[in-house]
C-alpha atoms as a PDB file:
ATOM      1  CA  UNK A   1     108.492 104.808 142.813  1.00  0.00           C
ATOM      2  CA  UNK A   2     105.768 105.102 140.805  1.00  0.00           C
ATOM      3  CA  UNK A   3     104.512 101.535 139.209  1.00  0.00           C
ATOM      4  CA  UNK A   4     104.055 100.207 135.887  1.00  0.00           C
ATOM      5  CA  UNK A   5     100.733  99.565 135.777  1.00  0.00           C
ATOM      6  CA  UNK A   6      99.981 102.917 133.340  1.00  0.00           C
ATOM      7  CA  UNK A   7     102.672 101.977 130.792  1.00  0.00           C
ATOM      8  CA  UNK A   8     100.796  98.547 129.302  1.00  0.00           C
ATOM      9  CA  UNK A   9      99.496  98.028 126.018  1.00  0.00           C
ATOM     10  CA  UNK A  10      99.043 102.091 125.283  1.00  0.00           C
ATOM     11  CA  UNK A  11     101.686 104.410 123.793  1.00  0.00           C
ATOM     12  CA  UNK A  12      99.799 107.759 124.588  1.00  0.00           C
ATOM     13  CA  UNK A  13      98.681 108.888 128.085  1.00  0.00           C
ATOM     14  CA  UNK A  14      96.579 111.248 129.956  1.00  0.00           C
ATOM     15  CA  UNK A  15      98.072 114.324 131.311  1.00  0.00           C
ATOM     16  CA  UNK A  16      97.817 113.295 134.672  1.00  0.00           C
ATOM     17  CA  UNK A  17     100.064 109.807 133.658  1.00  0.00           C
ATOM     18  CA  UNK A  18     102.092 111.481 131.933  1.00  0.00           C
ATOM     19  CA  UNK A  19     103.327 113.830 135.160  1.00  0.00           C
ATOM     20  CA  UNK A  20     103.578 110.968 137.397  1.00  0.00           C
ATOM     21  CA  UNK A  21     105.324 108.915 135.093  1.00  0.00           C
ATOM     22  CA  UNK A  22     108.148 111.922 133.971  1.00  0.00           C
ATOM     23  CA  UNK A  23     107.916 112.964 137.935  1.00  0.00           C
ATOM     24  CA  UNK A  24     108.711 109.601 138.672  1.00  0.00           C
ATOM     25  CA  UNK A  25     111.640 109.487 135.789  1.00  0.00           C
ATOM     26  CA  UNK A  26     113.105 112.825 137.406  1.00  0.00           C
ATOM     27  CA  UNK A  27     113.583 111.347 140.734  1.00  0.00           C
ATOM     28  CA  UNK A  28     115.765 108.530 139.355  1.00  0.00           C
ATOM     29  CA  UNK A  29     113.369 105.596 138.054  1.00  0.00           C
ATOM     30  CA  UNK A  30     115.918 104.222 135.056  1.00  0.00           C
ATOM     31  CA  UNK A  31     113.781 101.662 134.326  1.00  0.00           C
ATOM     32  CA  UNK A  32     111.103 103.398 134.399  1.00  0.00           C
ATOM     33  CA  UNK A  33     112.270 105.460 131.421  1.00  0.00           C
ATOM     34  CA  UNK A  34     113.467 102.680 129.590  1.00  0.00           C
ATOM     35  CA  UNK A  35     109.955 101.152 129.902  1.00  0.00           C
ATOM     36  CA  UNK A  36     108.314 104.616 128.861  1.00  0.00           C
ATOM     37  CA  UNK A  37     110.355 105.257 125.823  1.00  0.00           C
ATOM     38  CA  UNK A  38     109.976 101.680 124.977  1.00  0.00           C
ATOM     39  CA  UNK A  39     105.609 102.076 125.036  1.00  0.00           C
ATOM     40  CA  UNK A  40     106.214 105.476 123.030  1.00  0.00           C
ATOM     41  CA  UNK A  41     108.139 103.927 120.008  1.00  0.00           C
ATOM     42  CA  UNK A  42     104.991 104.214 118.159  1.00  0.00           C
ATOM     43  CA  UNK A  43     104.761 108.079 118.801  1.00  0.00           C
ATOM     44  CA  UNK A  44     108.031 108.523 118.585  1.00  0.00           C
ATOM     45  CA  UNK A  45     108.098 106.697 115.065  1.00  0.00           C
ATOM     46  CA  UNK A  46     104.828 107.978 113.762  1.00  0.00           C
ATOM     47  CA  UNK A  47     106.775 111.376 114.659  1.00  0.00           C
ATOM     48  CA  UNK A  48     109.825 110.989 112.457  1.00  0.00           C
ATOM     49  CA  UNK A  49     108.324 109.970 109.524  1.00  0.00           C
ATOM     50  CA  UNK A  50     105.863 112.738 109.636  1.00  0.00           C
ATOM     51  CA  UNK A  51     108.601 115.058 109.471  1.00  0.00           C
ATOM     52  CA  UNK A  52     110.587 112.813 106.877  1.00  0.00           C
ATOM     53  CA  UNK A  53     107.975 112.213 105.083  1.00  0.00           C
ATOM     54  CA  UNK A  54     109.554 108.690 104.685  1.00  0.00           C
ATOM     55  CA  UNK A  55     110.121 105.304 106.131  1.00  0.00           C
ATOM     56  CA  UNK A  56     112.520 104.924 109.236  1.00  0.00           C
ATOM     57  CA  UNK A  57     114.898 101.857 109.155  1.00  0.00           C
ATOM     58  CA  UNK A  58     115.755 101.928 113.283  1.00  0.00           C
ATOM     59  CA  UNK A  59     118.862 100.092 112.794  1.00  0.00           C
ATOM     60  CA  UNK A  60     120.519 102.305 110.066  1.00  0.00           C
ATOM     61  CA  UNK A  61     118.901 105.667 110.394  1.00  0.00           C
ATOM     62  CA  UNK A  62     120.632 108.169 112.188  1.00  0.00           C
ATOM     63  CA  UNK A  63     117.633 109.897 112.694  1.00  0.00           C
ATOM     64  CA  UNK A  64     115.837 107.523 114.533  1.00  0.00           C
ATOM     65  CA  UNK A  65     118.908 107.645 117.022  1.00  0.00           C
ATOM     66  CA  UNK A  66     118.124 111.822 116.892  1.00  0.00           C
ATOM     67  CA  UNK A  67     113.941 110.837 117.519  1.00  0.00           C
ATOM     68  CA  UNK A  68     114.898 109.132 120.798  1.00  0.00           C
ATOM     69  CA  UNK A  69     117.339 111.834 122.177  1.00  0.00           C
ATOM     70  CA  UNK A  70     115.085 114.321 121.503  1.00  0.00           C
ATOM     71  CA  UNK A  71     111.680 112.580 123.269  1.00  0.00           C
ATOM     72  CA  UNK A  72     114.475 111.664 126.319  1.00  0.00           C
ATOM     73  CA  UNK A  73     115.069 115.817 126.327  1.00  0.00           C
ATOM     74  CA  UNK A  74     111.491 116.337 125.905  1.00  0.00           C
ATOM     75  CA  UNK A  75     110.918 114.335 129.026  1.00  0.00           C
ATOM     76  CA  UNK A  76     113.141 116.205 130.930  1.00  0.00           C
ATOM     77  CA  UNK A  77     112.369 119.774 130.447  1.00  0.00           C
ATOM     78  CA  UNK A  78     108.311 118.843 129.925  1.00  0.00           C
ATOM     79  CA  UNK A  79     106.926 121.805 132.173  1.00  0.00           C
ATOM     80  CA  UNK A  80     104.727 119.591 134.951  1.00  0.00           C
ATOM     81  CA  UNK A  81     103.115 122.993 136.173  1.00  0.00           C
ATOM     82  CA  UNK A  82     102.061 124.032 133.096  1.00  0.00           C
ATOM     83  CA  UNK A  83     100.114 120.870 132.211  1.00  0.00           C
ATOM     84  CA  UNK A  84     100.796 121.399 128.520  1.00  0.00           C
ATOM     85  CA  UNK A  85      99.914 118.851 125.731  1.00  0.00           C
ATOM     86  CA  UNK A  86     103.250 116.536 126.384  1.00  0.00           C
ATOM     87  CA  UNK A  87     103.266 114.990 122.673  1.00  0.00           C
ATOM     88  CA  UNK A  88     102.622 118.196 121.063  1.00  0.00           C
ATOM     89  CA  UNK A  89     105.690 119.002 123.054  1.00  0.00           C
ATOM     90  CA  UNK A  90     107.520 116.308 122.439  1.00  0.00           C
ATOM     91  CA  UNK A  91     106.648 115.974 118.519  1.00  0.00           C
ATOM     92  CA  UNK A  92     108.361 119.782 117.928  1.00  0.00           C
ATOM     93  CA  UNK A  93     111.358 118.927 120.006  1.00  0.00           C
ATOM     94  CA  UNK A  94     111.763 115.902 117.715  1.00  0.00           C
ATOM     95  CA  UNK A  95     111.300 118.344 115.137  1.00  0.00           C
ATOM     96  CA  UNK A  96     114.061 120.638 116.193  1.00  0.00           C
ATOM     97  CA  UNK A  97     116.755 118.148 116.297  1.00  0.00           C
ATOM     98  CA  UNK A  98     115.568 117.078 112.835  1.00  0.00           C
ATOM     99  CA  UNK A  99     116.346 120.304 111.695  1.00  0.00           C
ATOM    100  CA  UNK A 100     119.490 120.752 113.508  1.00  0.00           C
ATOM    101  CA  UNK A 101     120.684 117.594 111.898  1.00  0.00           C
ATOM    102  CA  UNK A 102     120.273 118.094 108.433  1.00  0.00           C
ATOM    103  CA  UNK A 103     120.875 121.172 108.559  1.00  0.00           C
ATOM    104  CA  UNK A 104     124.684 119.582 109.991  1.00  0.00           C
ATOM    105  CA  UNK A 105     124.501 117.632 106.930  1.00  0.00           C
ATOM    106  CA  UNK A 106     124.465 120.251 104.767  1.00  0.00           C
ATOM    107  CA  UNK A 107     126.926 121.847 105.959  1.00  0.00           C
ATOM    108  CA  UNK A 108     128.789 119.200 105.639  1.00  0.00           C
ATOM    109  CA  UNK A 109     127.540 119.015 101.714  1.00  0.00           C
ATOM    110  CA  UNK A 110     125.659 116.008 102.327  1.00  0.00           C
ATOM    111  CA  UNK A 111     122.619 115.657 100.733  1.00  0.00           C
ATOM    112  CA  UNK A 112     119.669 117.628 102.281  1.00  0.00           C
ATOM    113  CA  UNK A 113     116.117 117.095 100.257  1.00  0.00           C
ATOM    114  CA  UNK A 114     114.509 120.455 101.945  1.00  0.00           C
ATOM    115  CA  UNK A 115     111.149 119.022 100.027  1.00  0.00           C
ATOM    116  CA  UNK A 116     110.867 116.067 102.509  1.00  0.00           C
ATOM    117  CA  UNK A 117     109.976 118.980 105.030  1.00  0.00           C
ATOM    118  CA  UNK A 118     106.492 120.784 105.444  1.00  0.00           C
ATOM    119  CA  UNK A 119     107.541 124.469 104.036  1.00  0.00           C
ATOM    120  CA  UNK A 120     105.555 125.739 106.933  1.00  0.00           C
ATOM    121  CA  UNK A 121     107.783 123.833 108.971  1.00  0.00           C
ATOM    122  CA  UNK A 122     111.099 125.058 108.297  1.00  0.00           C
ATOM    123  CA  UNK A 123     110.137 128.264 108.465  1.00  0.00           C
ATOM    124  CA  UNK A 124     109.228 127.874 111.562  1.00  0.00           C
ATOM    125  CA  UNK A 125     112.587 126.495 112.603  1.00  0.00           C
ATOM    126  CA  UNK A 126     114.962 128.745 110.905  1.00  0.00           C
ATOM    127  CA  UNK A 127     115.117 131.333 113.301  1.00  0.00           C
ATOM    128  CA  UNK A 128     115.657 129.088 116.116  1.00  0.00           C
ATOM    129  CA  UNK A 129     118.973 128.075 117.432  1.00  0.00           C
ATOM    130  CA  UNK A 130     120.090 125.397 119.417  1.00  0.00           C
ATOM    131  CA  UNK A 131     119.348 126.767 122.727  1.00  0.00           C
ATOM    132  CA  UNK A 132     117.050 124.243 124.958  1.00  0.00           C
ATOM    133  CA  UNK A 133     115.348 126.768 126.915  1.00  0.00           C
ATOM    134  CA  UNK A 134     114.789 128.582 123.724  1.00  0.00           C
ATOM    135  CA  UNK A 135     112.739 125.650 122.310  1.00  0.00           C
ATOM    136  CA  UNK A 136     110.893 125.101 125.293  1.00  0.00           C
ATOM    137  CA  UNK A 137     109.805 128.638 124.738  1.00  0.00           C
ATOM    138  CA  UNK A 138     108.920 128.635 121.051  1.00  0.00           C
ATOM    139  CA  UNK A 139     107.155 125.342 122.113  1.00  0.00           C
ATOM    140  CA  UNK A 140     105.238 127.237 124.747  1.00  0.00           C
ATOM    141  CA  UNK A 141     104.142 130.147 122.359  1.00  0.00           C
ATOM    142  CA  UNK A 142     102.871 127.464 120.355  1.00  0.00           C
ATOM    143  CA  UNK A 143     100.464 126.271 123.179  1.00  0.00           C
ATOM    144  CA  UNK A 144      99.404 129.737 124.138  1.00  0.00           C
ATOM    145  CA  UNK A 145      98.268 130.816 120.517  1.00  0.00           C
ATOM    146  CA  UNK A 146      96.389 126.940 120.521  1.00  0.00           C
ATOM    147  CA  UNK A 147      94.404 127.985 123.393  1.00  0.00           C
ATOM    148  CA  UNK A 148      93.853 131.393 122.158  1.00  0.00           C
ATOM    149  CA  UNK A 149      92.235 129.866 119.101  1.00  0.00           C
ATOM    150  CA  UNK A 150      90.315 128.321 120.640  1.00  0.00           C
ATOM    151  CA  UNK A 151      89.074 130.890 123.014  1.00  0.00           C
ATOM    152  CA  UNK A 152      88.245 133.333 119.897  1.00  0.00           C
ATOM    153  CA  UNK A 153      86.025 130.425 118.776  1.00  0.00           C
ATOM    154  CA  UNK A 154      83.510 131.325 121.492  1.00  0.00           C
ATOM    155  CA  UNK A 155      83.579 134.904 119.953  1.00  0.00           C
ATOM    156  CA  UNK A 156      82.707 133.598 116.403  1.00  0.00           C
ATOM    157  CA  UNK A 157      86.553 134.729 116.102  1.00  0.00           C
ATOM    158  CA  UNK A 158      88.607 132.742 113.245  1.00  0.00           C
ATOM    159  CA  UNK A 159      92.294 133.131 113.105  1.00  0.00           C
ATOM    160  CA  UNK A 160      92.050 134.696 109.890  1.00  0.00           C
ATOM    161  CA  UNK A 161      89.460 136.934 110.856  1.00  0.00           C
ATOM    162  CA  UNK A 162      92.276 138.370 113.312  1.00  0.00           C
ATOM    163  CA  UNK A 163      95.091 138.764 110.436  1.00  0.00           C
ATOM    164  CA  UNK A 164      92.728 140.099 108.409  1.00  0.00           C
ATOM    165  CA  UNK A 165      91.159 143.017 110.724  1.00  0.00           C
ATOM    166  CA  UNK A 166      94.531 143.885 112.626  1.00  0.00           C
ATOM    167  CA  UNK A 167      94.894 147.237 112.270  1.00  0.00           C
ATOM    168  CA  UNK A 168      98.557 148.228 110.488  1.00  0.00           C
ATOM    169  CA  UNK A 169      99.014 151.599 111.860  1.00  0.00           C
ATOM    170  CA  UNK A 170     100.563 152.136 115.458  1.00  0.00           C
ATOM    171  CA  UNK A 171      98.091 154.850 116.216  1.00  0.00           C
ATOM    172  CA  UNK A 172      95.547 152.443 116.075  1.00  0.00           C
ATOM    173  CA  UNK A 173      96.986 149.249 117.741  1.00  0.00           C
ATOM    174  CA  UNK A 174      98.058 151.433 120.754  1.00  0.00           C
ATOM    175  CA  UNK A 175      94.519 152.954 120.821  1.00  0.00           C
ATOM    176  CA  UNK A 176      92.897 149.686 121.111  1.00  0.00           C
ATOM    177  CA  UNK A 177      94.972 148.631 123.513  1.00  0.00           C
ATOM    178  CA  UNK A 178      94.145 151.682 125.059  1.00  0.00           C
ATOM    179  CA  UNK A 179      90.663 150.875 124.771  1.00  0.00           C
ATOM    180  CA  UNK A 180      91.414 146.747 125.995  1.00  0.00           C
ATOM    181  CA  UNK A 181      93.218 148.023 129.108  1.00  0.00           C
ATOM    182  CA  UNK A 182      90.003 150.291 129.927  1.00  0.00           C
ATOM    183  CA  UNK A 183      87.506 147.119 129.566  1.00  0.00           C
ATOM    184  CA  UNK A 184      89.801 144.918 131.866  1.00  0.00           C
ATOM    185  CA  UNK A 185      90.047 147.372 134.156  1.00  0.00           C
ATOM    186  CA  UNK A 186      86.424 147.641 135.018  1.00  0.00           C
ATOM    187  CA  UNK A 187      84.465 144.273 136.116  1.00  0.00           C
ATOM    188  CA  UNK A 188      81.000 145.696 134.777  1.00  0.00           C
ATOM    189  CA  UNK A 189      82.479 146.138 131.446  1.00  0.00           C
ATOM    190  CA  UNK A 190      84.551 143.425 131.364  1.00  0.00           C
ATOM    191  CA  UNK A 191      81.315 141.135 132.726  1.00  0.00           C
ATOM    192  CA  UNK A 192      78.946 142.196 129.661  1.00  0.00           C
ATOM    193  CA  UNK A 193      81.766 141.870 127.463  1.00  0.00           C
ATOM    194  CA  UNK A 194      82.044 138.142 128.392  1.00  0.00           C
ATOM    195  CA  UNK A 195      78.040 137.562 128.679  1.00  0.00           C
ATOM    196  CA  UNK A 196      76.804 139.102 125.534  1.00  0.00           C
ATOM    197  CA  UNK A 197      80.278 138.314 123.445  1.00  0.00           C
ATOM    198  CA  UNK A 198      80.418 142.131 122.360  1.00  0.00           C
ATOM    199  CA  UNK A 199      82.402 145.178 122.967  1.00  0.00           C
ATOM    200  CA  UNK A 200      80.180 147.695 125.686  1.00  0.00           C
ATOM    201  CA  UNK A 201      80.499 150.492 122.996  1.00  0.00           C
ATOM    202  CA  UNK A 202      78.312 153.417 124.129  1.00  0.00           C
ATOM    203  CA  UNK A 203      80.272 152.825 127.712  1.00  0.00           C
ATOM    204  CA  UNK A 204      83.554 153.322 125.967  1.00  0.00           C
ATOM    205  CA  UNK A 205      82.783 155.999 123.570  1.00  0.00           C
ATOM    206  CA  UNK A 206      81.474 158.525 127.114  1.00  0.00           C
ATOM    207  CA  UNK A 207      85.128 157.312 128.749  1.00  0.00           C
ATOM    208  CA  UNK A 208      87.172 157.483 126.265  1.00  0.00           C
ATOM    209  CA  UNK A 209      85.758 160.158 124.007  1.00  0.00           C
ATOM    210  CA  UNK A 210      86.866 157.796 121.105  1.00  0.00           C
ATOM    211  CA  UNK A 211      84.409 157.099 117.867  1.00  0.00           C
ATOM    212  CA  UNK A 212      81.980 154.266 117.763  1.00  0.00           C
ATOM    213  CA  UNK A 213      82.688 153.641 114.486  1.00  0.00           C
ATOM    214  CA  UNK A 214      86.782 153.152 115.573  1.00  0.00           C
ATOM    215  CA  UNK A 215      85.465 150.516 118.113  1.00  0.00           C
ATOM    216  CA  UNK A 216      83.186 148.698 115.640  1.00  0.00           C
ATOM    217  CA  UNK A 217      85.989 148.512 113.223  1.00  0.00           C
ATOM    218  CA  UNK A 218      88.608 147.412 115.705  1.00  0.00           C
ATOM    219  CA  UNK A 219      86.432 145.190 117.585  1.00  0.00           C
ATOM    220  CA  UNK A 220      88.073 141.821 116.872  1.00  0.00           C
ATOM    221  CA  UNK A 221      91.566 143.333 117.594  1.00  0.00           C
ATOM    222  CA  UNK A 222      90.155 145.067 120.953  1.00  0.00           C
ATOM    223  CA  UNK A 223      88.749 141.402 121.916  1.00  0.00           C
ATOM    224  CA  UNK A 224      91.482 138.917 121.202  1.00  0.00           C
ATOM    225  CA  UNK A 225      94.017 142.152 123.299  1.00  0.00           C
ATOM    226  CA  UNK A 226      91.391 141.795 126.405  1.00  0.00           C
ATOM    227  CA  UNK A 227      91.316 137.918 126.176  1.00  0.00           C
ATOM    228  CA  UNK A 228      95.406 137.469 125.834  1.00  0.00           C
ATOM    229  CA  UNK A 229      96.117 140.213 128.935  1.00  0.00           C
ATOM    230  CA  UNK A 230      93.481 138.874 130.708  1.00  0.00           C
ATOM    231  CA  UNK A 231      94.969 134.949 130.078  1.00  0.00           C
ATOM    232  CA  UNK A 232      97.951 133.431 131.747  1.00  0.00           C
ATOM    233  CA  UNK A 233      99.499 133.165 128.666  1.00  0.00           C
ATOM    234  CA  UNK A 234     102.933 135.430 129.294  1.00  0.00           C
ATOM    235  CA  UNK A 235     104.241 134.688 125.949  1.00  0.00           C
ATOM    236  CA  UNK A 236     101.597 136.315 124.429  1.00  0.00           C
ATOM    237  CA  UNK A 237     101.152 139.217 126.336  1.00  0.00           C
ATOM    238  CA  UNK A 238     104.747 140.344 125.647  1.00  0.00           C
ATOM    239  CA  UNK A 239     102.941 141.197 122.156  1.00  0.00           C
ATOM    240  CA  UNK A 240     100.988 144.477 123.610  1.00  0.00           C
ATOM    241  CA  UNK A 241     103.519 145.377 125.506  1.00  0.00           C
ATOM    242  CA  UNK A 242     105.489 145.696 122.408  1.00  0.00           C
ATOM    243  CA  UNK A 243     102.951 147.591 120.360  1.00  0.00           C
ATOM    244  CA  UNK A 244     103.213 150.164 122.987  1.00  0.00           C
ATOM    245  CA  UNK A 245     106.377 150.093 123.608  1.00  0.00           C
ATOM    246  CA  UNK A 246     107.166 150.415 119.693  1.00  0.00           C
ATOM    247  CA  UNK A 247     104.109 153.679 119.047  1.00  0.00           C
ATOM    248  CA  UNK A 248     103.662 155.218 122.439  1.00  0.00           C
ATOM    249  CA  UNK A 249     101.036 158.220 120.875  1.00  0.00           C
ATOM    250  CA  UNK A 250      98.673 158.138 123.653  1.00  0.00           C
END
């Protein structure tokens, strides 16, 4: 059984603690998750009244009840392979049964004050039901579009450069995906593409017999398609597959 050693005086841990520690929980260690949820109460608090937007009280708050179910289910169905940020994890799950609550309360013509909630927020949770795998899912999509972001930054690539030069026909998003597939496919071009952070045009235009000027115009679309299918990021990649899918014109 894994010791206690990581769990004093801290109520965050690395990614490698926080494996051995849930690993450890998984196999049986009771204590063990007493004493973890115990050094997250920060977190888990700092969590709740993000969301809220408001003071807990622990003892008469039902949602602080809701807060520790939810970081106990977050522990549980945390993917250890995937190495994922755990409190990121854990902070939406929180999140969701937040939602699912007042949402109960409503219902039940309670009082629900939708303005304690980041707009962004709810939108986000509206379409979600209260499937776990589900959430795990949504949560994972989350991560995969984090680490995209991050990867367009080494492309001079913002996120709103991307919404603002994807292109809205069909024809065209199936063309540069087209045009991806063909970089990926091919080391050499794939290589320079990496190296010198731009699209191997003249290359392309020979192959494909496609314009320059359609490249140039697509190129941040044509990038961020070659860096998701060339990821491990399966979430996103359903995305192309889709495009295709939906305007098959090639």
């Amino acid at each position: 059984m894994f010791g206690f050693d990581l769990l004093k005086k801290r109520d965050e841990f690395s990614i490698d603690s926080i494996i051995e520690i849930t690993s450890d929980i998984r196999r049986g260690n009771l204590e063990l998750r007493d004493r973890f949820i115990s050094e997250s109460m920060p977190f888990i608090m700092r969590s709740l009244n993000k969301i809220l937007k408001r003071h807990i009280d622990i003892k008469n708050d039902e949602e602080f009840s809701i807060g520790l179910s939810a970081f106990n289910e977050a522990i549980e169905h945390y993917d250890l392979d995937r190495r994922g940020n755990f409190y990121k994890y854990s902070h939406i799950m929180i999140n969701h049964r937040i939602i699912d609550y007042l949402r109960r309360m409503k219902r039940n013509d309670k009082t629900l004050l939708l303005s304690s909630i980041e707009y962004n927020e709810y939108l986000e949770q509206k379409y979600l039901v209260s499937n776990a795998q589900y959430h795990y899912e949504a949560v994972e999509l989350k991560e995969d579009i984090l680490i995209l972001q991050r990867n367009l930054t080494e492309f001079g690539i913002t996120w709103d450069d991307l919404i603002e030069n994807s292109p809205k026909h069909k024809d065209t998003r199936c063309l540069c995906i087209r045009i991806a597939k063909e970089i990926l496919e091919d080391e050499d071009l794939y290589g320079k593409l990496l190296k010198t952070r731009k699209i191997p045009r003249s290359e392309l235009v020979n192959r494909l017999k496609v314009h320059r000027r359609t490249i140039e115009n697509h190129r941040i679309f044509i990038i961020v398609i070659c860096l998701v299918l060339k990821s491990n990021q399966d979430g996103l990649k359903k995305f192309p597959v889709h495009f295709e899918e939906r305007g098959r014109v090639l």
